[in-house]
N, C-alpha and C. Protein backbone atom coordinates (compact mmCIF):
# COMPACT_ATOMS: atom_id res chain seq x y z
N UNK A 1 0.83 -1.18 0.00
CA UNK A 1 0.00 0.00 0.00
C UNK A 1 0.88 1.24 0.00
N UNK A 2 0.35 1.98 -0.72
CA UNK A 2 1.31 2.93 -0.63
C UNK A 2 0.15 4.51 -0.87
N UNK A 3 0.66 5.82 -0.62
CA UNK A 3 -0.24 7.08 -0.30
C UNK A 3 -0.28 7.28 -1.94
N UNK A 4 -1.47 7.71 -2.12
CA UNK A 4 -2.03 8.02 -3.78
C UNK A 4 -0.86 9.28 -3.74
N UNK A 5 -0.32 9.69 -4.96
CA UNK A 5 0.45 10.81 -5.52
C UNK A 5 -0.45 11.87 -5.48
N UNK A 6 -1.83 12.36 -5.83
CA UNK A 6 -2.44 12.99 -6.31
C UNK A 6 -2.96 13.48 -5.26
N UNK A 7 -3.69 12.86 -4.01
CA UNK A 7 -4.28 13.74 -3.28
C UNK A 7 -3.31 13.31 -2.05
N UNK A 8 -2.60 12.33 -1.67
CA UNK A 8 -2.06 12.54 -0.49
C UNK A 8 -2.54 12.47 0.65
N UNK A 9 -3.71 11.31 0.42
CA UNK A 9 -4.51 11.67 1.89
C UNK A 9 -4.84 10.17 2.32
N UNK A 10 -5.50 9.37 0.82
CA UNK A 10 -5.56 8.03 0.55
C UNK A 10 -4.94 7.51 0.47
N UNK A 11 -4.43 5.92 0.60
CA UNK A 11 -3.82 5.00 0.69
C UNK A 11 -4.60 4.39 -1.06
N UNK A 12 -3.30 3.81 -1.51
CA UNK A 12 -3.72 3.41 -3.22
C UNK A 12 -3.42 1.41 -2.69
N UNK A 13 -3.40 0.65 -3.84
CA UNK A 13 -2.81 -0.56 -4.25
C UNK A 13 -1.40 -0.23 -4.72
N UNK A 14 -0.66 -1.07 -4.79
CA UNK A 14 0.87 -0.39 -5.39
C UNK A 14 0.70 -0.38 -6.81
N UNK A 15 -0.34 -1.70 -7.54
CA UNK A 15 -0.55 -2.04 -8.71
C UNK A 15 -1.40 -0.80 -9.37
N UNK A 16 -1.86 0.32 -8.73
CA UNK A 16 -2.73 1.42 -9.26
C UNK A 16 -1.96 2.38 -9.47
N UNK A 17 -2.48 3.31 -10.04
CA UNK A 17 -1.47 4.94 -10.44
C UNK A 17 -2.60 5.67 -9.05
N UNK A 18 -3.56 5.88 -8.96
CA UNK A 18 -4.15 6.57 -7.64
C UNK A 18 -5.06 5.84 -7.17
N UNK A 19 -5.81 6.65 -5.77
CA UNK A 19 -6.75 5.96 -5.30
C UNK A 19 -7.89 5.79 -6.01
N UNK A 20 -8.87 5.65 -5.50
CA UNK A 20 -10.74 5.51 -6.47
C UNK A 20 -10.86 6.85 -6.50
N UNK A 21 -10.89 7.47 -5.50
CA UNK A 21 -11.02 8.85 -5.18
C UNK A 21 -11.07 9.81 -5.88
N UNK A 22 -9.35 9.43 -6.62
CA UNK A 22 -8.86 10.77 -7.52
C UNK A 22 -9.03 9.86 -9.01
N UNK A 23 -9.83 8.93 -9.06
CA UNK A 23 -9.64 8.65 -10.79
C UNK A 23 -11.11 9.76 -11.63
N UNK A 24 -10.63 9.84 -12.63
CA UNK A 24 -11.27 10.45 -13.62
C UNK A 24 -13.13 9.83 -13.50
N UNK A 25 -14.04 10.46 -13.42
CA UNK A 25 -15.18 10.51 -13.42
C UNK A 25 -15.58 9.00 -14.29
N UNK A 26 -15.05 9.30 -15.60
CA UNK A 26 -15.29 7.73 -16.81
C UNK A 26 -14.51 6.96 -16.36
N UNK A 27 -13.36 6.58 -15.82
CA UNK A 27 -12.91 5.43 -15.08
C UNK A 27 -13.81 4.44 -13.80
N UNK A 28 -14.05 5.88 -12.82
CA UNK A 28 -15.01 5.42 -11.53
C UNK A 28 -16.20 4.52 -11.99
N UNK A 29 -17.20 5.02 -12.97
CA UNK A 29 -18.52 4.55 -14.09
C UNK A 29 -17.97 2.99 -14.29
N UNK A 30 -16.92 3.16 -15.26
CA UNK A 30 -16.18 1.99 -15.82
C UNK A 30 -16.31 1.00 -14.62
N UNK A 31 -15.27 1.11 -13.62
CA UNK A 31 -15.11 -0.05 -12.56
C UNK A 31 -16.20 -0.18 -11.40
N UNK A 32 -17.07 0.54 -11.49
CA UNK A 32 -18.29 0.61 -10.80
C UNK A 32 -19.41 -0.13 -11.43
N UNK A 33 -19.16 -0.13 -12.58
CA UNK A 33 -20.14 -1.36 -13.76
C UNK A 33 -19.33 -2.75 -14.02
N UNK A 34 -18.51 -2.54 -13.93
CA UNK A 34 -17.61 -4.12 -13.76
C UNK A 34 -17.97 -4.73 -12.49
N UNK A 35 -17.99 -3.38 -11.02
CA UNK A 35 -17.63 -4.49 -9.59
C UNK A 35 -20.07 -5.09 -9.86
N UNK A 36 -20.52 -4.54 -10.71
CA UNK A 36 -22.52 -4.26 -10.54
C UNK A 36 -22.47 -5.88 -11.24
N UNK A 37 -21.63 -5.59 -12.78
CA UNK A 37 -21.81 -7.33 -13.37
C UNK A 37 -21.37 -8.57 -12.62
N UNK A 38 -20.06 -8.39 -12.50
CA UNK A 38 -19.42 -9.60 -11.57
C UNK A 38 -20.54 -9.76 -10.44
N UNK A 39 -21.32 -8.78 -9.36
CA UNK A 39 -22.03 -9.08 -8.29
C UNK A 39 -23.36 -9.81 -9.09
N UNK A 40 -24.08 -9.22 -10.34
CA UNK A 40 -25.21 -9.94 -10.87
C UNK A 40 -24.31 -10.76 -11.23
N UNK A 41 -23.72 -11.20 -11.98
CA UNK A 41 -23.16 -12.69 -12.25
C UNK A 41 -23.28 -14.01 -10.67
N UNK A 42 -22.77 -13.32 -10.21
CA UNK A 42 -22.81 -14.00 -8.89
C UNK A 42 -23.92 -14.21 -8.96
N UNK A 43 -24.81 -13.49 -8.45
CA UNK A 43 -25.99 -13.84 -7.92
C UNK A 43 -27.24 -14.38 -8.99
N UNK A 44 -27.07 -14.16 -10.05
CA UNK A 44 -27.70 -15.14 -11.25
C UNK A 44 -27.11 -15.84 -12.37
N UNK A 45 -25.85 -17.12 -12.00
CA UNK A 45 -25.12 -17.74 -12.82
C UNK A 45 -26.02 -18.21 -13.72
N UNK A 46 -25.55 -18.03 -15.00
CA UNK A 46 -25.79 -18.39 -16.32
C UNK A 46 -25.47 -19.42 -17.32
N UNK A 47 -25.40 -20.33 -17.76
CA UNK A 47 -24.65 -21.22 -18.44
C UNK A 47 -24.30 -20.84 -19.57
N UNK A 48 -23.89 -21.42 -20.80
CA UNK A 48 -23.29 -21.20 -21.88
C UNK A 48 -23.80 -20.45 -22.97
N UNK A 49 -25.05 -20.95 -22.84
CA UNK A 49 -25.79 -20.31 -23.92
C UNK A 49 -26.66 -19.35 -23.21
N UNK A 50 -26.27 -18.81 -22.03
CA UNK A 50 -27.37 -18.02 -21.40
C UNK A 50 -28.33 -18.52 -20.32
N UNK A 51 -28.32 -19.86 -20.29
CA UNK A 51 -29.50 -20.51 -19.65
C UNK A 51 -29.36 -20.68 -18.11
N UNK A 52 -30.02 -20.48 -17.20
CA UNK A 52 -30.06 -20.68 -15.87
C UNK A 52 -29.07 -22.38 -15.38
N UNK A 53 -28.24 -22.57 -14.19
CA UNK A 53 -28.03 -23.57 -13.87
C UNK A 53 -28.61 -24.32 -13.41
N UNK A 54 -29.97 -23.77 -12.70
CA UNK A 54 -30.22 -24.67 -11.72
C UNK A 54 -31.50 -25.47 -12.36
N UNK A 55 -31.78 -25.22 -13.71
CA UNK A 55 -32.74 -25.86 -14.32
C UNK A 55 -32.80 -27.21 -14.88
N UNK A 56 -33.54 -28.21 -14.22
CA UNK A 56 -33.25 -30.08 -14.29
C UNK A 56 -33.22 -30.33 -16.14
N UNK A 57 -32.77 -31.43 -15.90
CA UNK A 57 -32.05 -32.21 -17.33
C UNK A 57 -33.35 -32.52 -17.79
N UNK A 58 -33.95 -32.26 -19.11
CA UNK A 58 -34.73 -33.35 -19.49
C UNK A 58 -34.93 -34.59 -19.48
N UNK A 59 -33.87 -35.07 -20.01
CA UNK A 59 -34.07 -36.40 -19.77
C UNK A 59 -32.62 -37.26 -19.14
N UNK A 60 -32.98 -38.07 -18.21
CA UNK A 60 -31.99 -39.30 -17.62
C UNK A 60 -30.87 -39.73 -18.18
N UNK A 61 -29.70 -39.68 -17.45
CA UNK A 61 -28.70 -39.68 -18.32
C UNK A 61 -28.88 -41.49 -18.46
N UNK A 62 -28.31 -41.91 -19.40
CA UNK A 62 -28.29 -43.48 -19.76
C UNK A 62 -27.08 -44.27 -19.67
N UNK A 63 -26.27 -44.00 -19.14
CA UNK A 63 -25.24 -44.64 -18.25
C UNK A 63 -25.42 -44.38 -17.37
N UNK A 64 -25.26 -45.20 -15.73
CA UNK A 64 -24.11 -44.42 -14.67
C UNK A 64 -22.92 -44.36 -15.06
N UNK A 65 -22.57 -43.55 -13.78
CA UNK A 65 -21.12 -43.10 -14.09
C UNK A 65 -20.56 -43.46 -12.72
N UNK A 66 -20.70 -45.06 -12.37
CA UNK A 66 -19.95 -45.97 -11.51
C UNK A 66 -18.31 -46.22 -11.71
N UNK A 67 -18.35 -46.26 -13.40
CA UNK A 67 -16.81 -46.87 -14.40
C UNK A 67 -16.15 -45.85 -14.35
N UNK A 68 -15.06 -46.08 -13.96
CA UNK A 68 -14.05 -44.45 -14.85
C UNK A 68 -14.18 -44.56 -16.13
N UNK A 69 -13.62 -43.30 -16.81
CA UNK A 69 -13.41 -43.09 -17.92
C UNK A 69 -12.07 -43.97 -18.52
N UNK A 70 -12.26 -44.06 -19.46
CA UNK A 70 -10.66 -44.93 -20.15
C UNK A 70 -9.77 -45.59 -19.21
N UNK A 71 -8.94 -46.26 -19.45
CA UNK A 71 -7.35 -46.92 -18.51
C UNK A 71 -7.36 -45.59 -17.46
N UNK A 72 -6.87 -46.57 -16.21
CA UNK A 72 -6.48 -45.75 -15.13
C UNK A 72 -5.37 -45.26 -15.70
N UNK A 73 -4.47 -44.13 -15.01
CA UNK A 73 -3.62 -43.59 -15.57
C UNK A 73 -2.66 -44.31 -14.59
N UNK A 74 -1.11 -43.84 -15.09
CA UNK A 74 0.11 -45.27 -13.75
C UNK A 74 1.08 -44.24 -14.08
N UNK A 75 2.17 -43.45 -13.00
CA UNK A 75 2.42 -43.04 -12.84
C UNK A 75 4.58 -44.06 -13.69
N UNK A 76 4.94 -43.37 -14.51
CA UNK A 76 6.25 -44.24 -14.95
C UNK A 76 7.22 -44.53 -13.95
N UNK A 77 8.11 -45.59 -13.74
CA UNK A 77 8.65 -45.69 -12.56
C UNK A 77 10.46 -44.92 -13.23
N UNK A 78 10.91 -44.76 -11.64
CA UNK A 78 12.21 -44.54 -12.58
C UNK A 78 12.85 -44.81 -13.24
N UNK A 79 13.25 -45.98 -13.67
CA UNK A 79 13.85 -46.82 -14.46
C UNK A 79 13.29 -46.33 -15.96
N UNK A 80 11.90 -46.53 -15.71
CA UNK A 80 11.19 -46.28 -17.60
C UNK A 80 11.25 -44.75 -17.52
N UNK A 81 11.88 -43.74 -16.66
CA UNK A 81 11.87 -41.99 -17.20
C UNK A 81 13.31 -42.28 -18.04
């Protein structure tokens, strides 16, 4: 943390040029509509095409999924690196 250059009163990020304080009016807008989406994102996740998550499958999947997928994987011993 380090004191904003500009006003000297605030404490900044080191990764920023100033605090929130002293940024330009269209910057504040800017990251004030980024922190509004990320919070609606949160609070109404969306899937890929737009669609809600929490909405059930039509229909039953037709396997279980007891089996793994393909060969277990085996880690090479030293000899075979």
């Amino acid at each position: 943390m380090e004191i904003c250059p500009l006003c000297r009163r605030k404490y900044k990020a080191s990764k920023y040029e100033t605090c929130f304080d002293c940024l330009p009016e269209e910057k504040k807008k800017k990251v004030l509509e980024k922190q509004k989406e990320k919070k609606n994102n949160l609070e109404n996740p969306q899937g890929l095409f737009g669609e809600p998550f929490d909405e059930p499958f039509d229909e039953p999947f037709d396997e279980p999924f007891d089996e793994p997928f393909g060969e277990p994987f085996n880690e090479p011993s030293a000899k075979e690196r």
